[in-house]
Protein backbone atom coordinates (compact mmCIF):
# COMPACT_ATOMS: atom_id res chain seq x y z
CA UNK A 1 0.00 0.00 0.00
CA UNK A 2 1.75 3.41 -1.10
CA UNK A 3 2.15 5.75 1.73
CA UNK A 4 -0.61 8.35 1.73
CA UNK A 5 1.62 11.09 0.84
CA UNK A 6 2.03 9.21 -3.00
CA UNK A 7 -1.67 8.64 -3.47
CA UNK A 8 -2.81 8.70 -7.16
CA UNK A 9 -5.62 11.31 -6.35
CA UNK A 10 -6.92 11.18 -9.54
CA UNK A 11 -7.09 7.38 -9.32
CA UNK A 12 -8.87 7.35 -6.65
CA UNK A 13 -11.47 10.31 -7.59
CA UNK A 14 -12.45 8.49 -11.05
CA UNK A 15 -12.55 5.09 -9.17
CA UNK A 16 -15.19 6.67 -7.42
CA UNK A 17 -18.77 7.71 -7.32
CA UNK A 18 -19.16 9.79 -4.83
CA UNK A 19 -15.48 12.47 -3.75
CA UNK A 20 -16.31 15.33 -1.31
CA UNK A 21 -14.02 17.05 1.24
CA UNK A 22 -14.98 18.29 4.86
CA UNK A 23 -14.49 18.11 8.65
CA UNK A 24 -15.18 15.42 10.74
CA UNK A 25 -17.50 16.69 13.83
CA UNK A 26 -18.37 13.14 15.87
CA UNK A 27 -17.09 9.37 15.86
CA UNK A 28 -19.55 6.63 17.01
CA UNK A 29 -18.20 3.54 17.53
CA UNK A 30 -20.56 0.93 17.54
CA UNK A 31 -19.69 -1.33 20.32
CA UNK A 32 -17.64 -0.73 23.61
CA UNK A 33 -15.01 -3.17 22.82
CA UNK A 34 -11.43 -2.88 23.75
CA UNK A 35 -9.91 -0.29 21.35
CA UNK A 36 -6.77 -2.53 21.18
CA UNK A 37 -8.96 -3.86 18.60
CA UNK A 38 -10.74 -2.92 15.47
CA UNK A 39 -13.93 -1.46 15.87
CA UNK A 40 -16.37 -1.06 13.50
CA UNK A 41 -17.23 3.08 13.73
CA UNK A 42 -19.06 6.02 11.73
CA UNK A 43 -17.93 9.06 11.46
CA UNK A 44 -20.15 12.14 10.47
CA UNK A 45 -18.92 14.45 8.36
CA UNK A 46 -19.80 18.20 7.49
CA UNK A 47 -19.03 18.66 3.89
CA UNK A 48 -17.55 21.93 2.62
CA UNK A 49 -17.62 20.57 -1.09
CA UNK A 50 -18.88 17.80 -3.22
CA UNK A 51 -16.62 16.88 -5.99
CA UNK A 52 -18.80 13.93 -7.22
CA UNK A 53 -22.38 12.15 -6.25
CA UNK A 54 -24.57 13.38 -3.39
CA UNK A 55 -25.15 16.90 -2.23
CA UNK A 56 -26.08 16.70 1.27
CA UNK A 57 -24.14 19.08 3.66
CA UNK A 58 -23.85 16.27 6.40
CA UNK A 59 -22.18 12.86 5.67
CA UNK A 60 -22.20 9.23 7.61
CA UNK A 61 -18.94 7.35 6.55
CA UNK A 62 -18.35 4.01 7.99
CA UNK A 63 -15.15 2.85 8.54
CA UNK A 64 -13.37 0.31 10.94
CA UNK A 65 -10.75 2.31 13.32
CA UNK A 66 -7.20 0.51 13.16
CA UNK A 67 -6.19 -1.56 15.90
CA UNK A 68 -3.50 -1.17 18.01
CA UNK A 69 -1.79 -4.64 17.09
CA UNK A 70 -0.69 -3.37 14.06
CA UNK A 71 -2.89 -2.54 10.78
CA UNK A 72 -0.70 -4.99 8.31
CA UNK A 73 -2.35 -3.17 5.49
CA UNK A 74 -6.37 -2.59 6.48
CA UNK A 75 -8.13 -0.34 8.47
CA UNK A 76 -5.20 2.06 8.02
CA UNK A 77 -7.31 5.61 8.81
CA UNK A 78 -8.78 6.59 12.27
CA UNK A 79 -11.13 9.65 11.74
CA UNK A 80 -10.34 12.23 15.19
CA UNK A 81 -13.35 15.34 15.44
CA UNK A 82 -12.39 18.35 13.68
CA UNK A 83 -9.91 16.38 10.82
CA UNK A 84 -10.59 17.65 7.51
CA UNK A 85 -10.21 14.98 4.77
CA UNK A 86 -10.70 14.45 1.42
CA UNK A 87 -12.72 10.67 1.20
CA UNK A 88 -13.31 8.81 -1.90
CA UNK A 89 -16.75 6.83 -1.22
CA UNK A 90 -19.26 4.60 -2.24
CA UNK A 91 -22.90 4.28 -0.73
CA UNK A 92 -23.34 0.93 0.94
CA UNK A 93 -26.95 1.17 2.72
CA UNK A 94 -27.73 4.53 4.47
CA UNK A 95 -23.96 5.23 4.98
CA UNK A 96 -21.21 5.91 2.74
CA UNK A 97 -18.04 3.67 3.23
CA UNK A 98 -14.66 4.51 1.63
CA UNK A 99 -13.17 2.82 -1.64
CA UNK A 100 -9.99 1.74 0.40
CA UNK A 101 -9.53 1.50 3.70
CA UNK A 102 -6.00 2.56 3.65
CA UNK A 103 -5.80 5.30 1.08
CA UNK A 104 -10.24 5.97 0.38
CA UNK A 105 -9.07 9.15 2.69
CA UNK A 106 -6.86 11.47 2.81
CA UNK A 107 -5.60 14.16 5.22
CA UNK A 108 -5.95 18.01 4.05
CA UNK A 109 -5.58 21.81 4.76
CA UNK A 110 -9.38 22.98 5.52
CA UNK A 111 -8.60 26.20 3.38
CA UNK A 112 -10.73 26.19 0.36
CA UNK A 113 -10.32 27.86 -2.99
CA UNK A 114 -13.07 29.92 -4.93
CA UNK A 115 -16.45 28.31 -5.61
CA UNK A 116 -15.90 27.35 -9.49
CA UNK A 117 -19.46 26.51 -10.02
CA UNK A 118 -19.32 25.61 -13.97
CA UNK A 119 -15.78 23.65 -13.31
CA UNK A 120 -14.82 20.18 -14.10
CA UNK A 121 -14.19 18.74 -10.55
CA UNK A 122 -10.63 18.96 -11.02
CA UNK A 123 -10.14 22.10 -11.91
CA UNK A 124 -12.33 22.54 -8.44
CA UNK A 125 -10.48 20.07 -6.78
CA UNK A 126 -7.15 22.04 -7.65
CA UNK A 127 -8.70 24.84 -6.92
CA UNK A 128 -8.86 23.94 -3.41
CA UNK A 129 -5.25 22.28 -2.97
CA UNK A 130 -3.55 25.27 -4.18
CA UNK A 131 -5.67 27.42 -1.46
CA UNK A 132 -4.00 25.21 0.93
CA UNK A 133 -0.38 26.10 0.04
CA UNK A 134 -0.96 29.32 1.81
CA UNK A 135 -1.95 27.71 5.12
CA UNK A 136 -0.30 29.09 8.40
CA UNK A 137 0.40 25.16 9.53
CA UNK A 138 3.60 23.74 7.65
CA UNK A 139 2.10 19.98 7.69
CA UNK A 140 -0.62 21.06 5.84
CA UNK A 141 1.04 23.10 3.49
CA UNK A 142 3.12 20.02 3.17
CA UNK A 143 0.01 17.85 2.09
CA UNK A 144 -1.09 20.47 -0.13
CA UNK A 145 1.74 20.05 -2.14
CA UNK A 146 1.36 16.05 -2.20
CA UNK A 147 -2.73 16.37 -2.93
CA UNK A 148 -1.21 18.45 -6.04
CA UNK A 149 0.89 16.04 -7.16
CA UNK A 150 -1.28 13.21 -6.66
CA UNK A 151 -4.05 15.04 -9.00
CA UNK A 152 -1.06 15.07 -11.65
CA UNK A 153 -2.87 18.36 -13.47
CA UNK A 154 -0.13 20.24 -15.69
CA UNK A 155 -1.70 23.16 -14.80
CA UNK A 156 -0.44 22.70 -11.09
CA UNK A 157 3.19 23.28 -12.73
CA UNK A 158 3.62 27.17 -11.88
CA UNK A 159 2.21 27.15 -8.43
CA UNK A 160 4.85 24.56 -7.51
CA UNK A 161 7.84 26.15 -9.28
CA UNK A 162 7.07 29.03 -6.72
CA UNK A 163 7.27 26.95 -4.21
CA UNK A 164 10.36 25.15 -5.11
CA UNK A 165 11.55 28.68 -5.50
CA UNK A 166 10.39 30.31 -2.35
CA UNK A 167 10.01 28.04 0.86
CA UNK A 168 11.91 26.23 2.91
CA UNK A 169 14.13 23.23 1.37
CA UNK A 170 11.65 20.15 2.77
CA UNK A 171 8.47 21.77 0.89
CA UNK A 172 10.93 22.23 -1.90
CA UNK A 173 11.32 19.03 -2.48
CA UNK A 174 7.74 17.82 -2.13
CA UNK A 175 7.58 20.06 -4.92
CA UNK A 176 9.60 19.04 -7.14
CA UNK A 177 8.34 15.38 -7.00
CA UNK A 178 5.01 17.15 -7.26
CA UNK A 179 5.88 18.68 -10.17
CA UNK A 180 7.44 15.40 -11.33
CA UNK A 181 3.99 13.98 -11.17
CA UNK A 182 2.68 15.95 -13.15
CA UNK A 183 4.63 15.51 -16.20
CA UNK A 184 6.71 18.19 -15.83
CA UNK A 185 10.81 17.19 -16.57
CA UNK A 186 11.63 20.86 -16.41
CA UNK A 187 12.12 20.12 -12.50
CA UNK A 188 14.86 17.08 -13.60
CA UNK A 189 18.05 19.12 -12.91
CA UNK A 190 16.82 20.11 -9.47
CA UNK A 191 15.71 16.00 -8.82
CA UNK A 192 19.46 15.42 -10.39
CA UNK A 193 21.11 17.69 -7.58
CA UNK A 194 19.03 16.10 -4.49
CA UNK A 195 19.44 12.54 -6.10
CA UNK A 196 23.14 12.81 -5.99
CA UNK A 197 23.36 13.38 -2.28
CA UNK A 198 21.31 9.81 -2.00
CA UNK A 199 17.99 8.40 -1.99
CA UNK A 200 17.24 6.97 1.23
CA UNK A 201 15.59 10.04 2.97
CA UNK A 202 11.91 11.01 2.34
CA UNK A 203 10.98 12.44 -0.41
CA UNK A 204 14.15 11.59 -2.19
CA UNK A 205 13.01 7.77 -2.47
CA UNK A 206 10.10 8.84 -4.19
CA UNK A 207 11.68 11.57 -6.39
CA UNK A 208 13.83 8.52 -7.01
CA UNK A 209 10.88 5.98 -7.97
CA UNK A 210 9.01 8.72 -10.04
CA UNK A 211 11.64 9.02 -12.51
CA UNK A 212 10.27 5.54 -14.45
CA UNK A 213 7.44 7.43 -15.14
CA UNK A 214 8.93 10.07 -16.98
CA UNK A 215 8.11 9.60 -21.08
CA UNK A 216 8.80 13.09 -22.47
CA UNK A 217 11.13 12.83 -25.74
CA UNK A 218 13.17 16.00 -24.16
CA UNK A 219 14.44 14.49 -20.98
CA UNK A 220 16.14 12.16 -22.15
CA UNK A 221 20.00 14.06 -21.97
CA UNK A 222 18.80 14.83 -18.25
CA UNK A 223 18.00 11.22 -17.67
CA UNK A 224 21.61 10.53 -18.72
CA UNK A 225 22.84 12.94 -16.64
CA UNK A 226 21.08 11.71 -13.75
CA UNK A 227 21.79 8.34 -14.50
CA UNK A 228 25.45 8.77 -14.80
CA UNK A 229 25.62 11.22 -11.41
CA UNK A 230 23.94 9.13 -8.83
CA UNK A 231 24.94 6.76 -6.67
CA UNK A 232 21.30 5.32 -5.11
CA UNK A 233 21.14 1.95 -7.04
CA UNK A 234 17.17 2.66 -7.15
CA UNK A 235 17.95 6.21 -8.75
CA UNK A 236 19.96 4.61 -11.52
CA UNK A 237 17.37 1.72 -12.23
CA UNK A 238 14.43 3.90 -12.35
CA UNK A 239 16.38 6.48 -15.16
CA UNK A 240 17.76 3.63 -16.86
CA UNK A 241 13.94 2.34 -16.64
CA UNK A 242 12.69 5.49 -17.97
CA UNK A 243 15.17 5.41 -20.81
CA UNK A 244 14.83 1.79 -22.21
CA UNK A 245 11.03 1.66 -22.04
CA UNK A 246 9.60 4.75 -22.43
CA UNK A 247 11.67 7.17 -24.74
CA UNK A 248 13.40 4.43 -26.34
CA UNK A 249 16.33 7.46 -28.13
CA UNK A 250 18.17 6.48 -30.83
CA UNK A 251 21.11 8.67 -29.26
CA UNK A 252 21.35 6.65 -26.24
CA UNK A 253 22.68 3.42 -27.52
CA UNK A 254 25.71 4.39 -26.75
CA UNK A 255 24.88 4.63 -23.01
CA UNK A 256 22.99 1.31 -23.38
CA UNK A 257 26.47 -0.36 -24.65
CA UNK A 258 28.51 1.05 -21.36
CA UNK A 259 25.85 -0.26 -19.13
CA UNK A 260 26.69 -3.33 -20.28
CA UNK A 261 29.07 -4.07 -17.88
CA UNK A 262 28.01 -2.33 -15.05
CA UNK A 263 28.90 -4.14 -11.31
CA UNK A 264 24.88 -4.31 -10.86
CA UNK A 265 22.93 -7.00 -12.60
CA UNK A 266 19.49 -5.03 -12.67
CA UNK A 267 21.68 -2.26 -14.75
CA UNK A 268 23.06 -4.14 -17.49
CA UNK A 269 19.60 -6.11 -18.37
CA UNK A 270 17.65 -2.84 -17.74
CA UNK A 271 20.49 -1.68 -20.56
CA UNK A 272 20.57 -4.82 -23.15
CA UNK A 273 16.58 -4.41 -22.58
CA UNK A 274 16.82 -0.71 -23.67
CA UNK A 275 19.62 -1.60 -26.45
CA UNK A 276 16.93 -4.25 -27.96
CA UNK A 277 14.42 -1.53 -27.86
CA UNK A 278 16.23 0.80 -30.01
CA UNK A 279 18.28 -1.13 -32.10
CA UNK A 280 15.64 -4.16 -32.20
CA UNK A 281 18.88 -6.48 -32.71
CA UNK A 282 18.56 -10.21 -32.09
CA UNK A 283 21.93 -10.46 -30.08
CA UNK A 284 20.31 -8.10 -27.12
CA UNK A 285 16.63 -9.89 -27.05
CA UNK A 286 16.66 -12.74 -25.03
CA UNK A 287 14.51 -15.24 -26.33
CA UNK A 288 11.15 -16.36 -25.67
CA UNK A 289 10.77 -18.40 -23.12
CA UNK A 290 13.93 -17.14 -21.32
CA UNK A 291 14.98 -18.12 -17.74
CA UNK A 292 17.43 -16.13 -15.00
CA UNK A 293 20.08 -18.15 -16.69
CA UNK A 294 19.88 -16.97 -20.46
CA UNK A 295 20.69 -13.06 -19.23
CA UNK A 296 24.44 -13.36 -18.90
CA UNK A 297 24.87 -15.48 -22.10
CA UNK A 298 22.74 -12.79 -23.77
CA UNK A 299 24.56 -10.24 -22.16
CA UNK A 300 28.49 -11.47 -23.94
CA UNK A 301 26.26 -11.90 -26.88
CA UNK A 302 25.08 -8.04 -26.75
CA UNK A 303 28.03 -7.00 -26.05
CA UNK A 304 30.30 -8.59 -28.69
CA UNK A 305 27.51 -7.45 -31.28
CA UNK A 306 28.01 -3.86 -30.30
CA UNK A 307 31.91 -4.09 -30.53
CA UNK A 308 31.95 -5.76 -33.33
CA UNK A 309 29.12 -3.98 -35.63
CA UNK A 310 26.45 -2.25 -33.29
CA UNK A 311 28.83 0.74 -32.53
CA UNK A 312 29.53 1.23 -36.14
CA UNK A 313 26.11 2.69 -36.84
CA UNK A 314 24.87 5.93 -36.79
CA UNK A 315 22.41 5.46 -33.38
CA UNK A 316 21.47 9.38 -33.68
């Protein structure tokens, strides 16, 4: 289960049927059982905007409140009076009950945006994020940032470049993954500097992980860079990723050929992988069928293929 500061908010808002935002005001639970346990619970809601589905100011969720042996993937959100989340829902009897019960909610700034009445719900839903980058509490400027990643909206883009720009270095760099997440490889020299210092921190790992997503033509001579700068073994896999499946450049063959022999296995058959790609030649395409065992066979065979005749052509 991604952590909720990742969530795919636009996933989760088309998955469902009914997406509103508000603040919780009670939480029943519906038995007195030990709270070391899960309880089943309902929390009611007041609703300061419905993206999708019902209209009604005042909202009963059910939900199950996590237990205190562990959660081990379910029952991952306990709703506390005055909260404000956003909650992805669908109507199961007289009460509304989330899509997921890790990740069907998710924590937010209560600062809304302007009422755009004729809007598509994400340009509402945006709306309402960025109106949240200018709240007074840091954590919730924080998740601001992440709920504008997560809706993945191009149109995001300039907000967070101002806020890469102008606040402190931690909301910094939950911009610049937001921004990642949106499609924007503009940010990629700014990932490429915080990348190089490692990838173990938060949000480096997920700057890290969000570069296999990246498909735009023009990043690919970043992607190199990148590639070639870091040291974080899941940095380098996820450009190299990015670069054999997804642009798939004539003009990185050559890259593809050094990678080769790199000391890290998941390197040089991410490379032969991106070398087939581009150059479609049958000594880099393992065969059909393959096993663990056919990759370093296929590997010498790659590699004599390139000294031999690949690295005579004109890869441009």
């Amino acid at each position: 289960m991604p952590p909720p500061s990742t969530a795919d908010v636009r996933a989760l808002a088309d998955q469902a049927p009914h997406v509103f935002r508000g603040q919780v005001m009670t939480v029943t639970p519906s038995s007195t059982t030990d709270r070391h346990f899960s309880i089943p619970s309902v929390a009611t809601i007041r609703v300061d905007r419905w993206y999708r589905g019902e209209d009604a100011p005042i909202v009963s969720l059910s939900f199950t409140t996590p237990s205190a042996f562990g959660i081990n993937g379910h029952n991952c959100i306990d709703f506390h009076p005055d909260d404000h989340w956003i909650v992805f829902a669908v109507k199961k009897g007289q009460h509304l009950e989330m899509i997921d019960d890790c990740i069907g909610a998710l924590a937010i700034s209560p600062l809304l945006g302007p009422n755009l009445k004729s809007a598509d719900w994400t340009v509402q839903m945006e709306a309402d994020f960025m109106a949240g980058l200018a709240d007074r509490n840091s954590g919730l400027r924080l998740l601001s940032i992440q709920r504008l990643g997560g809706l993945k909206l191009p149109s995001s883009r300039d907000p967070l470049h101002r806020v890469i720009a102008d606040r402190d270095e931690l909301e910094s760099k939950w911009a610049v993954y937001a921004a990642l997440r949106t499609g924007d490889v503009t940010v990629l020299p700014a990932a490429r500097r915080l990348l190089a210092a490692g990838e173990k921190s938060v949000p480096e790992n997920e700057i890290a992980l969000e570069l296999r997503n990246v498909s735009d033509p023009d990043a690919a001579e970043e992607l190199v860079a990148i590639l070639n700068s870091a040291a974080g073994e899941i940095t380098r896999q996820s450009a190299l990723s990015a670069l054999s499946e997804n642009l798939r450049d004539p003009k990185t063959a050559l890259v593809m050929a050094e990678l080769l022999s790199d000391e890290s296995a998941y390197i040089r058959y991410d490379a032969m992988y991106g070398l087939s790609n581009i150059t479609h030649e049958d000594a880099c395409t393992l065969p059909s069928g393959w096993s663990e065992q056919d990759i370093e066979p296929q590997l010498e065979r790659c590699r004599i293929w390139w000294q031999q005749t690949g690295r005579l052509k004109a890869w441009r």
